[in-house]
N, C-alpha and C. Protein backbone atom coordinates (compact mmCIF):
# COMPACT_ATOMS: atom_id res chain seq x y z
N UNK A 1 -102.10 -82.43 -124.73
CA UNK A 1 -101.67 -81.20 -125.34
C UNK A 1 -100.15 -81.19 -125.38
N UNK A 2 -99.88 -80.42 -126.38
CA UNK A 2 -98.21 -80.17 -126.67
C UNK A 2 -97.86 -79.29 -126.28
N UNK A 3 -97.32 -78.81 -124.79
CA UNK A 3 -96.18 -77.67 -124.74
C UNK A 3 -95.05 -77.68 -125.03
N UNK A 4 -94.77 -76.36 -126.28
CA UNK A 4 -93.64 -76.46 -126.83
C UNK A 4 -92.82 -75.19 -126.10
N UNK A 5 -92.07 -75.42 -125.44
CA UNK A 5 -91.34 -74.52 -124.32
C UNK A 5 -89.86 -73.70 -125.22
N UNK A 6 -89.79 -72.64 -125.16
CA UNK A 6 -89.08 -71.89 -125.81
C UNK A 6 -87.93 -71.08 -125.10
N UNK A 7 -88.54 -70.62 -124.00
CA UNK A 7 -87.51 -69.54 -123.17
C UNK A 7 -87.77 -70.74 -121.83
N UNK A 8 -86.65 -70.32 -120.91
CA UNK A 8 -86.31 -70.86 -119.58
C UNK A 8 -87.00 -70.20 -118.87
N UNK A 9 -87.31 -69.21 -118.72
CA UNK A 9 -88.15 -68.22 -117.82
C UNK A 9 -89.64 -69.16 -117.45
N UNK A 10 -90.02 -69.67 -119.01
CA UNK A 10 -91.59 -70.11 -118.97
C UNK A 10 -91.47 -71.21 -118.02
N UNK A 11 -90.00 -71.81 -118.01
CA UNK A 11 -90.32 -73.11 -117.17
C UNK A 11 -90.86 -72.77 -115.36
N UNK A 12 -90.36 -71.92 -115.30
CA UNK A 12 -90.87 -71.63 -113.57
C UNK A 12 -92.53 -71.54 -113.35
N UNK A 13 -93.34 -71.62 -114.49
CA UNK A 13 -94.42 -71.30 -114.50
C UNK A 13 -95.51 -72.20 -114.56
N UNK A 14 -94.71 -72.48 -115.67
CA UNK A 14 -95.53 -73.84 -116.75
C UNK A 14 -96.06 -74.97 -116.11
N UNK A 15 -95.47 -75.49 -115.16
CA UNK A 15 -96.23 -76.38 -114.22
C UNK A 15 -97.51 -77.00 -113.61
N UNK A 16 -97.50 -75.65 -113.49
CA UNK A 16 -99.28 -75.65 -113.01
C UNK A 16 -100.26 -75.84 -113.87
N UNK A 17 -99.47 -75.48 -115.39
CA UNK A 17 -100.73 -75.69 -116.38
C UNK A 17 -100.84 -76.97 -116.84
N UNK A 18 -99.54 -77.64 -116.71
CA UNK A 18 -99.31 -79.20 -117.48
C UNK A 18 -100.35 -79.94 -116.64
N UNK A 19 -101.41 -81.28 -116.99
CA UNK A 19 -101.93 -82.01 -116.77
C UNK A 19 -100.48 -83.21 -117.38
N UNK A 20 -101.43 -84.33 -116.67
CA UNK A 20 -100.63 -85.96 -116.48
C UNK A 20 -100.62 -86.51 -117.92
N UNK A 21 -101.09 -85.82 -118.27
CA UNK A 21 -101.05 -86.71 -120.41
C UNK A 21 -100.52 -85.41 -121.37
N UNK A 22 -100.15 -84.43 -120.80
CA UNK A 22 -99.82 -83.60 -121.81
C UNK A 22 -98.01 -83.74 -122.08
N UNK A 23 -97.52 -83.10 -123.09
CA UNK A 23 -96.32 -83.77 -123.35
C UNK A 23 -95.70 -82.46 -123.57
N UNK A 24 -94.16 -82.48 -123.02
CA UNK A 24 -93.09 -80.91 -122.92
C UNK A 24 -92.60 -81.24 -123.80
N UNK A 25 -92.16 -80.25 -124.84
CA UNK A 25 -91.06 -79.79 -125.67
C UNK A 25 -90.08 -78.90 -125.74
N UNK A 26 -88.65 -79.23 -125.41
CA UNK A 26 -88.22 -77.91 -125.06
C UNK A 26 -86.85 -77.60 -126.48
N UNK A 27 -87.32 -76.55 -126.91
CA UNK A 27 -86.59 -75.74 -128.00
C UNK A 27 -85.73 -74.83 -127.69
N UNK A 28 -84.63 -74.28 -128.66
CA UNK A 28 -84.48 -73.25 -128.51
C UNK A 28 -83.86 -72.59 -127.30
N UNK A 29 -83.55 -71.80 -126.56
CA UNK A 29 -83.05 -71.64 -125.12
C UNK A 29 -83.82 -72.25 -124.31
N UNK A 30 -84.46 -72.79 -123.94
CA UNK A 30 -85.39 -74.16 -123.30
C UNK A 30 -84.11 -75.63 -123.30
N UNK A 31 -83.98 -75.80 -124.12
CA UNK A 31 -82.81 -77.16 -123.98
C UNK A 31 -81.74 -76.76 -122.96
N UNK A 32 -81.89 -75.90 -122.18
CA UNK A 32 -80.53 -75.75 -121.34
C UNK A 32 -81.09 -75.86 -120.24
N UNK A 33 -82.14 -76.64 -120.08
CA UNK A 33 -82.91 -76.97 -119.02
C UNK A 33 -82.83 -78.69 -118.76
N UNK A 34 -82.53 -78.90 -119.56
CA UNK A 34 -82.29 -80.64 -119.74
C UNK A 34 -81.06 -81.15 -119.48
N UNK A 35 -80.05 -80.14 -118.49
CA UNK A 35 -78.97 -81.14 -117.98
C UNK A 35 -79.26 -80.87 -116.51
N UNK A 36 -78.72 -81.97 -115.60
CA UNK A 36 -79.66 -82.34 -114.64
C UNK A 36 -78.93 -81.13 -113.14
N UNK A 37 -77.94 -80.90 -113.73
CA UNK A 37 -77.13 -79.77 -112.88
C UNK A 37 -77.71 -78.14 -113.31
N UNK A 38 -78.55 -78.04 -113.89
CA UNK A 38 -79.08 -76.65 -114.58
C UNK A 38 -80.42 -76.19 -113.57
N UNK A 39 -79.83 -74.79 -113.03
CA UNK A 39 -81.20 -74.55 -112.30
C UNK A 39 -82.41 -74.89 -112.68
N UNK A 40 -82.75 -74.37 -114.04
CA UNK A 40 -84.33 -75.09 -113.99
C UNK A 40 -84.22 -76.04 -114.72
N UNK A 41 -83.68 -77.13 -114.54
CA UNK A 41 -84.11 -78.42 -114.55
C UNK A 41 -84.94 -78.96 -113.39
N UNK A 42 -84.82 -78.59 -112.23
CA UNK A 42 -86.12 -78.64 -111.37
C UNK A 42 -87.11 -78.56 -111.77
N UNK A 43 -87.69 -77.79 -112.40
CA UNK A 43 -89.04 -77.16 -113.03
C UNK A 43 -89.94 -78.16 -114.19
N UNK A 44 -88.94 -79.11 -114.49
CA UNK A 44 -89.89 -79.75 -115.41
C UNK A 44 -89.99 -81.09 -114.65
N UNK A 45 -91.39 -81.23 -114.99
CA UNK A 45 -92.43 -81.96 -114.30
C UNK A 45 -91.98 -83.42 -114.46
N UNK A 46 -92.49 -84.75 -113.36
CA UNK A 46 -92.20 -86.20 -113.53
C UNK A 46 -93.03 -86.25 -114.23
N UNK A 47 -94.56 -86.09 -114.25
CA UNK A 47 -95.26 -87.08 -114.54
C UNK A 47 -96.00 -86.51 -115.94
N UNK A 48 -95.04 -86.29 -116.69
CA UNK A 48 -95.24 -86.08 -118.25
C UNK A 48 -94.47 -86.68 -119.30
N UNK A 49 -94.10 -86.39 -120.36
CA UNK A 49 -93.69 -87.08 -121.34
C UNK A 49 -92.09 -85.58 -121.65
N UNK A 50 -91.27 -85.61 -121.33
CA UNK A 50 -90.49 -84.62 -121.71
C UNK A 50 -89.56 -85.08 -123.50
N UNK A 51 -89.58 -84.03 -123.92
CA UNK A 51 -88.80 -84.41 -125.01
C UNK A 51 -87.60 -83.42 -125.39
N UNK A 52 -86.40 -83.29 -126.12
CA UNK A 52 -86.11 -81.97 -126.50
C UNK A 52 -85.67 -81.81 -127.85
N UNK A 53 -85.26 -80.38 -128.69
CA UNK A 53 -85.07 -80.80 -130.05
C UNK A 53 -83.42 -81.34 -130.51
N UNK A 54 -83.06 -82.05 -130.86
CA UNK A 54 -81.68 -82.37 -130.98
C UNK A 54 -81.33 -81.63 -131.55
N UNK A 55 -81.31 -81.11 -132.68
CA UNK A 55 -80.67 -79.73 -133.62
C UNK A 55 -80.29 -78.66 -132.64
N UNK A 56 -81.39 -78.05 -131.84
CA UNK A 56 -81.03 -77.25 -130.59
C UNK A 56 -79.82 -77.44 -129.44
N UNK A 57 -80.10 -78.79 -129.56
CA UNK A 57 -79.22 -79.56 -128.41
C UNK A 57 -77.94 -79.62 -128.91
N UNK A 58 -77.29 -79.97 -129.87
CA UNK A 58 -76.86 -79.95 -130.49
C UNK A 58 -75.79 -78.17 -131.23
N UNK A 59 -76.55 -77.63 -131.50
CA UNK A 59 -76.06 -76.13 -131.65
C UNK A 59 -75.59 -75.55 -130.56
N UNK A 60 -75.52 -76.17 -128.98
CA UNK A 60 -75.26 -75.76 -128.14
C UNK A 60 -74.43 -76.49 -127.35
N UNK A 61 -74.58 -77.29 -127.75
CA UNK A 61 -73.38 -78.51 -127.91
C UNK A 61 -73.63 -79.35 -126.14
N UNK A 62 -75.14 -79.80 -126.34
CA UNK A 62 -75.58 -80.02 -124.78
C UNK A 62 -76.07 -81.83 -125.29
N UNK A 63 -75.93 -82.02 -126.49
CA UNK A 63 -76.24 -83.59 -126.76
C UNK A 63 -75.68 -84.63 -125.34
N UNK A 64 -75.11 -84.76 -125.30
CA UNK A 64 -74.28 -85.47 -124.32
C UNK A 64 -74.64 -85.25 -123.29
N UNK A 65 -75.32 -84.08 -122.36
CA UNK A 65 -75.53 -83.84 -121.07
C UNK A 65 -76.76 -83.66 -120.58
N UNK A 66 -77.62 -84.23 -121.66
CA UNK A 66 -79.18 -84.42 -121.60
C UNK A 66 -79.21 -85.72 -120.52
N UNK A 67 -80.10 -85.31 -119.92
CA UNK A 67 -80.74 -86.23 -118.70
C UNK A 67 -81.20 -87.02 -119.39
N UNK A 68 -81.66 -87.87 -118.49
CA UNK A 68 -82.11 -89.65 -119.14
C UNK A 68 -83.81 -89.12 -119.22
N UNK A 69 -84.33 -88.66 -118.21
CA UNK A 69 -85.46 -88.32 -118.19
C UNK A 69 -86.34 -87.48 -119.71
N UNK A 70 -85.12 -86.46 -120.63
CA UNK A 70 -85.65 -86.22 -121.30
C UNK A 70 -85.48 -86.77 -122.87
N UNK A 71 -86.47 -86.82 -123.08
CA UNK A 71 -85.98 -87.61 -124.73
C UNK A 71 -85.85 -86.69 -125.80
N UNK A 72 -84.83 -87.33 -126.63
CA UNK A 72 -83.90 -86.08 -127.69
C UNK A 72 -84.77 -86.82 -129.06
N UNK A 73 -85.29 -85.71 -129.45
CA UNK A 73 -86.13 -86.35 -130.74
C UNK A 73 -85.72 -84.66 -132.08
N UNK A 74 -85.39 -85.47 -133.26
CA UNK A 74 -85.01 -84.57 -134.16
C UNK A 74 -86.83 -83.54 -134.64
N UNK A 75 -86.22 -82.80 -135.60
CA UNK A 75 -86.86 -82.04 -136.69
C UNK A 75 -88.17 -82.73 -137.26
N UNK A 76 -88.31 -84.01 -137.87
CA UNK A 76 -89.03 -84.67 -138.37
C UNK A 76 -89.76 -85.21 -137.46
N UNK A 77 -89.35 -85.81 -136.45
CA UNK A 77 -90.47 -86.73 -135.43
C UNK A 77 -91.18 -85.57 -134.71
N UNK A 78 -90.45 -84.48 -134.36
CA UNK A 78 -91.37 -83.17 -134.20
C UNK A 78 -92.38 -82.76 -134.97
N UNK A 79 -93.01 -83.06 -136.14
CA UNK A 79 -93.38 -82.76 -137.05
C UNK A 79 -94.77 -83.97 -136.84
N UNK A 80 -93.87 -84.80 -136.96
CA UNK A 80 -95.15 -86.04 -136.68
C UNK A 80 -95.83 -85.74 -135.32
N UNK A 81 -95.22 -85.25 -134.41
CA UNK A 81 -95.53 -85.30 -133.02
C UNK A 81 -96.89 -84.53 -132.55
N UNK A 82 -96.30 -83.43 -133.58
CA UNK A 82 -97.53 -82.20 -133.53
C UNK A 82 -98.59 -82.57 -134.26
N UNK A 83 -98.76 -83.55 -135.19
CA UNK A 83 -99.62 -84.05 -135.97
C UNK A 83 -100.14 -84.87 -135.20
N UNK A 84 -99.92 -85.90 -134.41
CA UNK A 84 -100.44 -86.66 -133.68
C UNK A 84 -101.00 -86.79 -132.60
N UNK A 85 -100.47 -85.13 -131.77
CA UNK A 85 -101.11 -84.85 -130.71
C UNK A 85 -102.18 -83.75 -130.99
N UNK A 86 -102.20 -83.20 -132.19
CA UNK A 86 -103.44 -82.18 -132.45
C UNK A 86 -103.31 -80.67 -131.67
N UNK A 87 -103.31 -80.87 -130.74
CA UNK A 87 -103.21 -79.54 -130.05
C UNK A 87 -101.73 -78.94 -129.35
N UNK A 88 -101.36 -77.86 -129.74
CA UNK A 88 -100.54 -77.33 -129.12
C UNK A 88 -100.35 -75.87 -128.78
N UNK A 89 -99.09 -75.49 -127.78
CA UNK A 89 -99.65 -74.30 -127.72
C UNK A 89 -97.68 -74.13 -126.96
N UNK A 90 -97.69 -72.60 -127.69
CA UNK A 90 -95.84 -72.48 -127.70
C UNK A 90 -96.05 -71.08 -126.46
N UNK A 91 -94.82 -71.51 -125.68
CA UNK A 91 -94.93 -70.61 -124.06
C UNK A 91 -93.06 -69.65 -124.50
């Protein structure tokens, strides 16, 4: 499953619901969770697939201070992503 993570708040939560094959997306005020000095960057899980949107990342001018852990994938591979994983669901 695709969680597509939107607000920072959801991250304190979200945890418990992620299983070991489901994959994070973080959008939107969510990308300020992906530098490794950011309180909830704790909150997102090892043993998933993290990704975030670069346009977002980017508008906030956080390209550069993305952790290694999460992967910066544009507009379009988002697109494919959701197509390929079938199910998703936005927090």
């Amino acid at each position: 499953m695709l969680h597509i993570v939107k607000k920072l708040e959801q991250l304190t939560w979200l945890p418990r619901y992620l299983q070991g094959d489901d994959t994070l997306l973080l959008v939107e005020q969510a990308v300020y969770a992906c530098k490794a000095s950011s309180p909830y960057y704790r909150y997102l899980p090892s043993d998933c697939a993290i990704y975030a949107l670069q346009e977002d990342l980017a508008a906030r001018g956080w390209l550069e201070v993305c952790a290694d852990q999460v992967q910066i994938i544009n507009t379009a591979a988002f697109v494919k992503m959701t197509v390929s994983i079938g199910k998703s669901i936005g927090w």
